[in-house]
C-alpha atoms as a PDB file:
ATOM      1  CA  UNK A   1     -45.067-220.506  45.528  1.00  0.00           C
ATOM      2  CA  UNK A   2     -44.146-217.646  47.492  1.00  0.00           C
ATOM      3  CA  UNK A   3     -42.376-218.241  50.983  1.00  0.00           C
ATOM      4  CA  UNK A   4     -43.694-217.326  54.395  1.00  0.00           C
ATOM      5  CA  UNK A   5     -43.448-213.757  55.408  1.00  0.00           C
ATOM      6  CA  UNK A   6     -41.154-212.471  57.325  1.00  0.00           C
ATOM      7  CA  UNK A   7     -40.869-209.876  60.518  1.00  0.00           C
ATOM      8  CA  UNK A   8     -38.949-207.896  58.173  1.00  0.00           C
ATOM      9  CA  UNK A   9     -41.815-208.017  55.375  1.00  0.00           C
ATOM     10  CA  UNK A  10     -44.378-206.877  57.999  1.00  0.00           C
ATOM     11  CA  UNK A  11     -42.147-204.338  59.135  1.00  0.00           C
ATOM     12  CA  UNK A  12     -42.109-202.300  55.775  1.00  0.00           C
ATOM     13  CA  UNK A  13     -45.873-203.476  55.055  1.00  0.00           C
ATOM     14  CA  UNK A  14     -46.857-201.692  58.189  1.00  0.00           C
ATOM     15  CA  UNK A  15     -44.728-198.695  56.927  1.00  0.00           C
ATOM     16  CA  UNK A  16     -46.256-198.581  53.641  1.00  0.00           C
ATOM     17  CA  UNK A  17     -49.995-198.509  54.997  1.00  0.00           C
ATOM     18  CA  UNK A  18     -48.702-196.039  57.746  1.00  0.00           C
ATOM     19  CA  UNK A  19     -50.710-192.646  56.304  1.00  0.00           C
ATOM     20  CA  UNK A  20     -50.838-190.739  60.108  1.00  0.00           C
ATOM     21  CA  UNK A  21     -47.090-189.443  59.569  1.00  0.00           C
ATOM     22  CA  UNK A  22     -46.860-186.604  57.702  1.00  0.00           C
ATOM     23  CA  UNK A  23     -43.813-186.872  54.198  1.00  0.00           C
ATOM     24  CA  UNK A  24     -40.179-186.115  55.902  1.00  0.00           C
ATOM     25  CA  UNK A  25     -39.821-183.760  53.264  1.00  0.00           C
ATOM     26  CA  UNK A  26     -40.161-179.958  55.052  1.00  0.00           C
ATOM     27  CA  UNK A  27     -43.450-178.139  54.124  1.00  0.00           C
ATOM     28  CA  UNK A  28     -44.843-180.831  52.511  1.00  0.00           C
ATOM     29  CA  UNK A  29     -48.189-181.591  53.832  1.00  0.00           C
ATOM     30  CA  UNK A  30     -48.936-185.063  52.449  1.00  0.00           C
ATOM     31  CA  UNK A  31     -49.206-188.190  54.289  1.00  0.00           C
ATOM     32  CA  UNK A  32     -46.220-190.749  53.836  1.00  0.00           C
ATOM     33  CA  UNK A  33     -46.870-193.785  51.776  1.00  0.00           C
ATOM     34  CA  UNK A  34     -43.332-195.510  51.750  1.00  0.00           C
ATOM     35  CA  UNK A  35     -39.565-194.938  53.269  1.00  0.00           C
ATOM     36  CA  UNK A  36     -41.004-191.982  54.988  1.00  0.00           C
ATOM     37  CA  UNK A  37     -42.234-189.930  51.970  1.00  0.00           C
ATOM     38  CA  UNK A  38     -45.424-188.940  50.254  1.00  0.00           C
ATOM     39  CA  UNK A  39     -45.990-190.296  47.025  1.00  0.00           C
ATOM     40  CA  UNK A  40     -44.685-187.771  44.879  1.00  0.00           C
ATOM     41  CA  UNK A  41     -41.773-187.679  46.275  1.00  0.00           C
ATOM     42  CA  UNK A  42     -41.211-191.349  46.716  1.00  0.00           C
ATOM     43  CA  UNK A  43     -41.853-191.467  43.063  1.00  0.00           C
ATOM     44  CA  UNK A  44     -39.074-188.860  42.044  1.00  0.00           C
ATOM     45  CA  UNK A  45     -36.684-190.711  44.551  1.00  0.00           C
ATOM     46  CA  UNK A  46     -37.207-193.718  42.342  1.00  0.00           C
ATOM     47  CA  UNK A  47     -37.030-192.202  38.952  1.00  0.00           C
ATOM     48  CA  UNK A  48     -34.143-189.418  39.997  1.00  0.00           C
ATOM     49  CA  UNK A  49     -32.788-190.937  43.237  1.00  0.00           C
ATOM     50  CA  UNK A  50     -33.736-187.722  44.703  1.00  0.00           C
ATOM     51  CA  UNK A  51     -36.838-187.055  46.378  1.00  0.00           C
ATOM     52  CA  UNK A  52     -36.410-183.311  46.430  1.00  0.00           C
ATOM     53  CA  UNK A  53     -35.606-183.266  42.512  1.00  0.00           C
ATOM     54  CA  UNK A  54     -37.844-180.869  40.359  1.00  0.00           C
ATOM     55  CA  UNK A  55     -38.079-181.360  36.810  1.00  0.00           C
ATOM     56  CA  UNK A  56     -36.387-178.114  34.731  1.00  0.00           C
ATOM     57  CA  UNK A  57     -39.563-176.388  33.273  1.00  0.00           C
ATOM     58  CA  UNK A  58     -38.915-176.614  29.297  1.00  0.00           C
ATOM     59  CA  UNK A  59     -37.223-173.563  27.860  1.00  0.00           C
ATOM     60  CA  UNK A  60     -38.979-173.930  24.587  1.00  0.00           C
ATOM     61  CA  UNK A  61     -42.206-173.127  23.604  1.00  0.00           C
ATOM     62  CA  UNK A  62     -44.437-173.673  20.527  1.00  0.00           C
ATOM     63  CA  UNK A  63     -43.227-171.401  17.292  1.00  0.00           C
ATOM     64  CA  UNK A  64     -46.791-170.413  16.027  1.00  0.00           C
ATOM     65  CA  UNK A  65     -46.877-166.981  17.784  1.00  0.00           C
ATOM     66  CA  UNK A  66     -49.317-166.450  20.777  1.00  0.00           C
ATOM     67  CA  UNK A  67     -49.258-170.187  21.510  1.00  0.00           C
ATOM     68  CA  UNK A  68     -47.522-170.930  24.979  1.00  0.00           C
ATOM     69  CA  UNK A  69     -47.687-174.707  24.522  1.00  0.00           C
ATOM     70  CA  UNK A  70     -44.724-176.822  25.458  1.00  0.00           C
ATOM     71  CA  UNK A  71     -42.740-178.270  21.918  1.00  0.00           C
ATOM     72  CA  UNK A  72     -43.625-181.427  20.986  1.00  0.00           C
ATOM     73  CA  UNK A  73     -41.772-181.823  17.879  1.00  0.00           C
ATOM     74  CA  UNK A  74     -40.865-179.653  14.776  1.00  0.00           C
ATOM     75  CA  UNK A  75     -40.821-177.017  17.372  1.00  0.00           C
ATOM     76  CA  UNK A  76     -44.126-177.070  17.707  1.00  0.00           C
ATOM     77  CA  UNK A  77     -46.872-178.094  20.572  1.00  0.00           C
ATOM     78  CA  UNK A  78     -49.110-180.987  20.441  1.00  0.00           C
ATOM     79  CA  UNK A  79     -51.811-179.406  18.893  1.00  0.00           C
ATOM     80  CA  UNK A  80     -50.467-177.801  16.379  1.00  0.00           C
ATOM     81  CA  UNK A  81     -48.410-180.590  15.824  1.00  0.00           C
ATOM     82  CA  UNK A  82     -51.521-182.567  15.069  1.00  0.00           C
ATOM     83  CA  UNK A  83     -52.654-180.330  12.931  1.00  0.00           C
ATOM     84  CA  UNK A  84     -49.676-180.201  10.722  1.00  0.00           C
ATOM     85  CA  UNK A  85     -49.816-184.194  10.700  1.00  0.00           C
ATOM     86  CA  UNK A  86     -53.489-184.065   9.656  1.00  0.00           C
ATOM     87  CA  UNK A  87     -54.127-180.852   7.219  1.00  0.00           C
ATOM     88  CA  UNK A  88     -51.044-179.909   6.300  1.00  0.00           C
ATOM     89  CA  UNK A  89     -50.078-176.506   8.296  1.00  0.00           C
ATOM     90  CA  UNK A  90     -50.330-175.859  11.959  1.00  0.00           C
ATOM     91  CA  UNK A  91     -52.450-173.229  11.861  1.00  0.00           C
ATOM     92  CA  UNK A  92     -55.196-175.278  10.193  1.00  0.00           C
ATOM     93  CA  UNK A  93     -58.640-174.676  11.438  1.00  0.00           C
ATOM     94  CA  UNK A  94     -60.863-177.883  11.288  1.00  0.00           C
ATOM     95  CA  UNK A  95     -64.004-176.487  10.055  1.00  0.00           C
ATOM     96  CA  UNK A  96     -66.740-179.518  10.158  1.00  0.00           C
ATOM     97  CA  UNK A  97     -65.986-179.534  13.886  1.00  0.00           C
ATOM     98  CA  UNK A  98     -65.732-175.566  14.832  1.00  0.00           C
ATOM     99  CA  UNK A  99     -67.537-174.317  12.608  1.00  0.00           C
ATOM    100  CA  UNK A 100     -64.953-171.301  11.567  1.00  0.00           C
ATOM    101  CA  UNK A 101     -63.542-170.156   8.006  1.00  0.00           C
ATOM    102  CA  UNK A 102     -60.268-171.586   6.529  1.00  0.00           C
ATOM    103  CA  UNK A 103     -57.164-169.741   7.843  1.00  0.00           C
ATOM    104  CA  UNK A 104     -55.942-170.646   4.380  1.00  0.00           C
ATOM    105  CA  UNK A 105     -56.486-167.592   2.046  1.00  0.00           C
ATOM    106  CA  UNK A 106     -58.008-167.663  -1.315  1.00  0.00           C
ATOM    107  CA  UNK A 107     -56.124-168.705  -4.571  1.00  0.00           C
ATOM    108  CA  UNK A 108     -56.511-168.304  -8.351  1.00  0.00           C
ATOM    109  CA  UNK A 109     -58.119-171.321  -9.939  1.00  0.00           C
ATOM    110  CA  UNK A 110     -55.267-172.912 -12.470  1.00  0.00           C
ATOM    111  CA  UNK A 111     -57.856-173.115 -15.393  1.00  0.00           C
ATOM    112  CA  UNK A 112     -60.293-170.307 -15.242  1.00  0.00           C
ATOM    113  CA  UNK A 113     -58.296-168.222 -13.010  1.00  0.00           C
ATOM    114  CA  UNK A 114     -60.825-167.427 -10.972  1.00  0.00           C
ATOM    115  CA  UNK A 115     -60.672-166.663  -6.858  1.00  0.00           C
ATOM    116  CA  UNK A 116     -61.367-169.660  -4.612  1.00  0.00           C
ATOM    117  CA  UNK A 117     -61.329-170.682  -0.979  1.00  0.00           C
ATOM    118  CA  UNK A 118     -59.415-174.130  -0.788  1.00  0.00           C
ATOM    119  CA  UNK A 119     -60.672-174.478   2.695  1.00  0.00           C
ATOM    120  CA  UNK A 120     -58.089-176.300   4.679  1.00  0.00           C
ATOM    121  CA  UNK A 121     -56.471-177.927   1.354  1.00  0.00           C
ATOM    122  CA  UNK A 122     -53.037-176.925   0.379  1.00  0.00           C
ATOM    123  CA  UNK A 123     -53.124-178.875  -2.652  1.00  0.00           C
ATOM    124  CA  UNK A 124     -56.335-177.935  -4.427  1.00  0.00           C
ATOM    125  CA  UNK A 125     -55.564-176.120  -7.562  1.00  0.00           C
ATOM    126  CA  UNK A 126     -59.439-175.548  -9.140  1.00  0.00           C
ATOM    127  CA  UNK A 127     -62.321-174.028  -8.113  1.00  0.00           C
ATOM    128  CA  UNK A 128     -64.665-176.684  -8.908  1.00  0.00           C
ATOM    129  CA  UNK A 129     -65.647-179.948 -11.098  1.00  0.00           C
ATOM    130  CA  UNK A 130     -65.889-177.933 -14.362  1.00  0.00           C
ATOM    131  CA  UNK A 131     -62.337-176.847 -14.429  1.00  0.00           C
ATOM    132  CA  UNK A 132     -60.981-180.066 -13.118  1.00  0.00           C
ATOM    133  CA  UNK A 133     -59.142-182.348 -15.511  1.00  0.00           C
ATOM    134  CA  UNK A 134     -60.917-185.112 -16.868  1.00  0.00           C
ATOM    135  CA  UNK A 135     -59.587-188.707 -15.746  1.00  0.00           C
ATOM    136  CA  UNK A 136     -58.248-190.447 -18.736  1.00  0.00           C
ATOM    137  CA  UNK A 137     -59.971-193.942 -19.270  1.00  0.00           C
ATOM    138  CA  UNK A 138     -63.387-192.588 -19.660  1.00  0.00           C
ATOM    139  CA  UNK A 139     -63.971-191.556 -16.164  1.00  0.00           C
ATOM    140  CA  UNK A 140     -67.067-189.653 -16.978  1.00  0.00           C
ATOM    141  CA  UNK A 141     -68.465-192.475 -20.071  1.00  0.00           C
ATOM    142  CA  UNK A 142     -71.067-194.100 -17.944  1.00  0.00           C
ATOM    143  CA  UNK A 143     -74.421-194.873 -19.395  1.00  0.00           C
ATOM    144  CA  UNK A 144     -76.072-192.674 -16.802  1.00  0.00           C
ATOM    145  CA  UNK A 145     -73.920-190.032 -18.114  1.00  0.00           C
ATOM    146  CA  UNK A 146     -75.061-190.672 -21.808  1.00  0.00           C
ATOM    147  CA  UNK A 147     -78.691-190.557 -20.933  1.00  0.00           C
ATOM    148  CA  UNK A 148     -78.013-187.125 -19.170  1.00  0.00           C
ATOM    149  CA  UNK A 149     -76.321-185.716 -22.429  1.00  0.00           C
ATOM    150  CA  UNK A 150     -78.967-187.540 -24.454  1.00  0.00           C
ATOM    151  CA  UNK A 151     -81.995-186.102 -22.288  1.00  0.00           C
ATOM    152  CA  UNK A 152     -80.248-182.597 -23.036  1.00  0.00           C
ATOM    153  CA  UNK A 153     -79.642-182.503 -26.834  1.00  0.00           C
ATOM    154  CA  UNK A 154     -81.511-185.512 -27.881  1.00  0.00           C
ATOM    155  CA  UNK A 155     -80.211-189.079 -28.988  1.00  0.00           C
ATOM    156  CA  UNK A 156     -78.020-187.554 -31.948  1.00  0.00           C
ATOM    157  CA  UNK A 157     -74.470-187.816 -32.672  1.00  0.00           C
ATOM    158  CA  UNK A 158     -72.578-184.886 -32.321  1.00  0.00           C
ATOM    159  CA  UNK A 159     -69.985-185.798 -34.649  1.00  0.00           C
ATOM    160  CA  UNK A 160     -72.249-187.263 -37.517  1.00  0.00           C
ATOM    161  CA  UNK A 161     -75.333-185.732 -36.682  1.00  0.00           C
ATOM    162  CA  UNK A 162     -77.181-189.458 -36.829  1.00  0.00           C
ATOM    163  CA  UNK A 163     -79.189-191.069 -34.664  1.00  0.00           C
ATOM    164  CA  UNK A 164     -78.284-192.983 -31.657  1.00  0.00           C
ATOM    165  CA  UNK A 165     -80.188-196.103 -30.799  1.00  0.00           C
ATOM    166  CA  UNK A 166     -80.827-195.621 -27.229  1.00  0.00           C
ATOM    167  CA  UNK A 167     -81.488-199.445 -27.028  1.00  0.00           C
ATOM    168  CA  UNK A 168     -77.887-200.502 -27.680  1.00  0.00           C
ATOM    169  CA  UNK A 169     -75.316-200.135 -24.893  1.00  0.00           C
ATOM    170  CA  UNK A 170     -71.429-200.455 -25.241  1.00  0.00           C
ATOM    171  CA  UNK A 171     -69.407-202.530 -26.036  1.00  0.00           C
ATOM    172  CA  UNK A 172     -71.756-201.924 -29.447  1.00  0.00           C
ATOM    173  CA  UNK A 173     -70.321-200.102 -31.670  1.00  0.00           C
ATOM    174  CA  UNK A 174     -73.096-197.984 -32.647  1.00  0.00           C
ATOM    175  CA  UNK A 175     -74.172-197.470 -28.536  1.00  0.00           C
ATOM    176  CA  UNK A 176     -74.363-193.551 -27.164  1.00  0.00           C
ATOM    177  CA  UNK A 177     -70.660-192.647 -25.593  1.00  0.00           C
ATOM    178  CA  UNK A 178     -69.560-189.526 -23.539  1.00  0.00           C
ATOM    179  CA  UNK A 179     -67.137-187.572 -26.184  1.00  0.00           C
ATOM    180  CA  UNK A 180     -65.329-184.636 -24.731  1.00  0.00           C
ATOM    181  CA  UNK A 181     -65.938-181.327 -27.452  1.00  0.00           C
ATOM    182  CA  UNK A 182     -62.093-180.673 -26.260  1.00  0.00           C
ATOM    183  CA  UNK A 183     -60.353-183.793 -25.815  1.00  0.00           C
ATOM    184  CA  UNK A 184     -58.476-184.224 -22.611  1.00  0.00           C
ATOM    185  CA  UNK A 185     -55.238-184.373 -24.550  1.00  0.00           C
ATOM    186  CA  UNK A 186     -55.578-180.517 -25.585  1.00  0.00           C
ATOM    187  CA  UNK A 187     -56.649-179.391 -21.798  1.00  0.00           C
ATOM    188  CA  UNK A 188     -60.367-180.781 -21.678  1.00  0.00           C
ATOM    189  CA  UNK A 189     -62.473-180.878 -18.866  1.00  0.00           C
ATOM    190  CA  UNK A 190     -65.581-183.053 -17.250  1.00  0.00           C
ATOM    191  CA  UNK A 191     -68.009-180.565 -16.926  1.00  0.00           C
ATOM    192  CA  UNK A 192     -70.848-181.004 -19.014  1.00  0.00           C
ATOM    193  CA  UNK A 193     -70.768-178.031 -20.974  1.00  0.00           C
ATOM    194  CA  UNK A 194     -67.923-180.005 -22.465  1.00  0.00           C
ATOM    195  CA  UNK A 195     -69.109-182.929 -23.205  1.00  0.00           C
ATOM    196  CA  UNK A 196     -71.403-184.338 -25.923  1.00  0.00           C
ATOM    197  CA  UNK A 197     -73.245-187.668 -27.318  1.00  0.00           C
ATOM    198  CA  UNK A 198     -71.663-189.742 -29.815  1.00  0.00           C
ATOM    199  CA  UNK A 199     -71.458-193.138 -31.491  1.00  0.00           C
ATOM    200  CA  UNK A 200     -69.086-195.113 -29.628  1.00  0.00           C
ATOM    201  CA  UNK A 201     -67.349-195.885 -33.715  1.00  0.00           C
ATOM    202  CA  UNK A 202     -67.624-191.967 -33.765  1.00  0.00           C
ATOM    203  CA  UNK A 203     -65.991-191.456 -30.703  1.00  0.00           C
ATOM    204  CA  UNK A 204     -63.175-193.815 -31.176  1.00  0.00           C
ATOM    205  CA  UNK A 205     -62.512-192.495 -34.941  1.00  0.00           C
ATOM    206  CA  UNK A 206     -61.782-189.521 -33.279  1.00  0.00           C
ATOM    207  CA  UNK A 207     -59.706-189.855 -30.621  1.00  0.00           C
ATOM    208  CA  UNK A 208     -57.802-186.913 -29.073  1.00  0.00           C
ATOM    209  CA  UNK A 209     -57.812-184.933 -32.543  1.00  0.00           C
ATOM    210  CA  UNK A 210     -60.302-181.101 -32.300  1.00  0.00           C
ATOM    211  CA  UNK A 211     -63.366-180.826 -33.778  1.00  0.00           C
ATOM    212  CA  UNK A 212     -61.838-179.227 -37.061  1.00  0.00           C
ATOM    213  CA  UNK A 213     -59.333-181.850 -37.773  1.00  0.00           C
ATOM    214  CA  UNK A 214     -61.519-184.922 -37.959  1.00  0.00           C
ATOM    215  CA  UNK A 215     -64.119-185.443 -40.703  1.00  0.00           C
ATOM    216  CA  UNK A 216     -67.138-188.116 -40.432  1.00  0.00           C
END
């Protein structure tokens, strides 16, 4: 329980509420809140033990030129600093929200060799889904992908040249499978111009070996 107050207590609660006197400190226009003082300067009393302190202004600014932001880390402000954290380089322009081009210039894709605009990715190497690796463990053999290939060149084999039951799904042997024309061992991609229908027997019988090394 807290104990009756005291003359003393009323004394400084008075002062506190007291908001006619003007701060001790000279030119300082603000009314005093406590110990004389406004509350800016009551507040660097307690944290410097000197109401009259000012702060040093920071000597160091943000690195990326033309910025005049105060470091934050990595010598850089906190903008740019967030943008390094979230894309990568701190000159990153977020494009879904602004609305302006990629300060990241275009690069050579690594298969086709083509030019590119990564956008605000510093790690993609291709220009687009055809020249992207395919994901080993059948990433692209899913049965809407066989009827695709199958609506395109028929229900036929590529390999054999016989017919594929389009009734019989995998784990059938004889079911329709997604074969890559160049397996993804020798550099294959998923794009469809390099892939093809094929018994799933066919397909497996063939593994990662070229067209002209395996024989039906």
């Amino acid at each position: 329980m807290l104990g009756p107050k005291t003359l003393e207590d009323d004394s400084v609660s008075a002062h506190v509420r007291n908001s006619s006197q003007p701060c001790k400190i000279d030119d300082c226009p603000d009314p005093s809140t406590a110990r004389g003082w406004c509350g800016a300067h009551y507040q660097r009393w307690r944290r410097f033990g000197d109401p009259t302190f000012t702060p040093p202004e920071a000597d160091k600014q943000c690195r990326i030129e033309g910025c005049e932001g105060v470091t934050n880390a990595r010598e850089l402000c906190s903008q740019h600093y967030y943008r390094w954290q979230k894309f990568g380089d701190p000159e990153a322009t977020p494009i879904r929200k602004t609305g302006l081009k990629s300060v990241l210039a275009d690069r050579l894709c690594k298969v086709c060799g083509e030019a590119f605009s990564p956008g605000n990715s510093r790690a993609r190497l291709y220009c687009g889904r055809k020249c992207v690796p395919a994901r080993r463990g059948g990433g692209v053999n899913r049965r809407a992908v066989v009827e695709r290939l199958a609506k395109r060149d028929g229900w036929k084999c590529h390999l054999c040249a016989a017919d594929v039951d389009s009734k019989l799904y995998w784990p059938n042997r004889h079911a329709g499978s997604v074969d890559h024309i160049i397996p993804v061992f020798h550099g294959g991609t998923d794009g469809y111009e390099n892939l093809a229908l094929a018994h799933l027997t066919c397909n497996v019988s063939r593994g990662a070996r070229l067209l002209g090394e395996w024989d039906a």
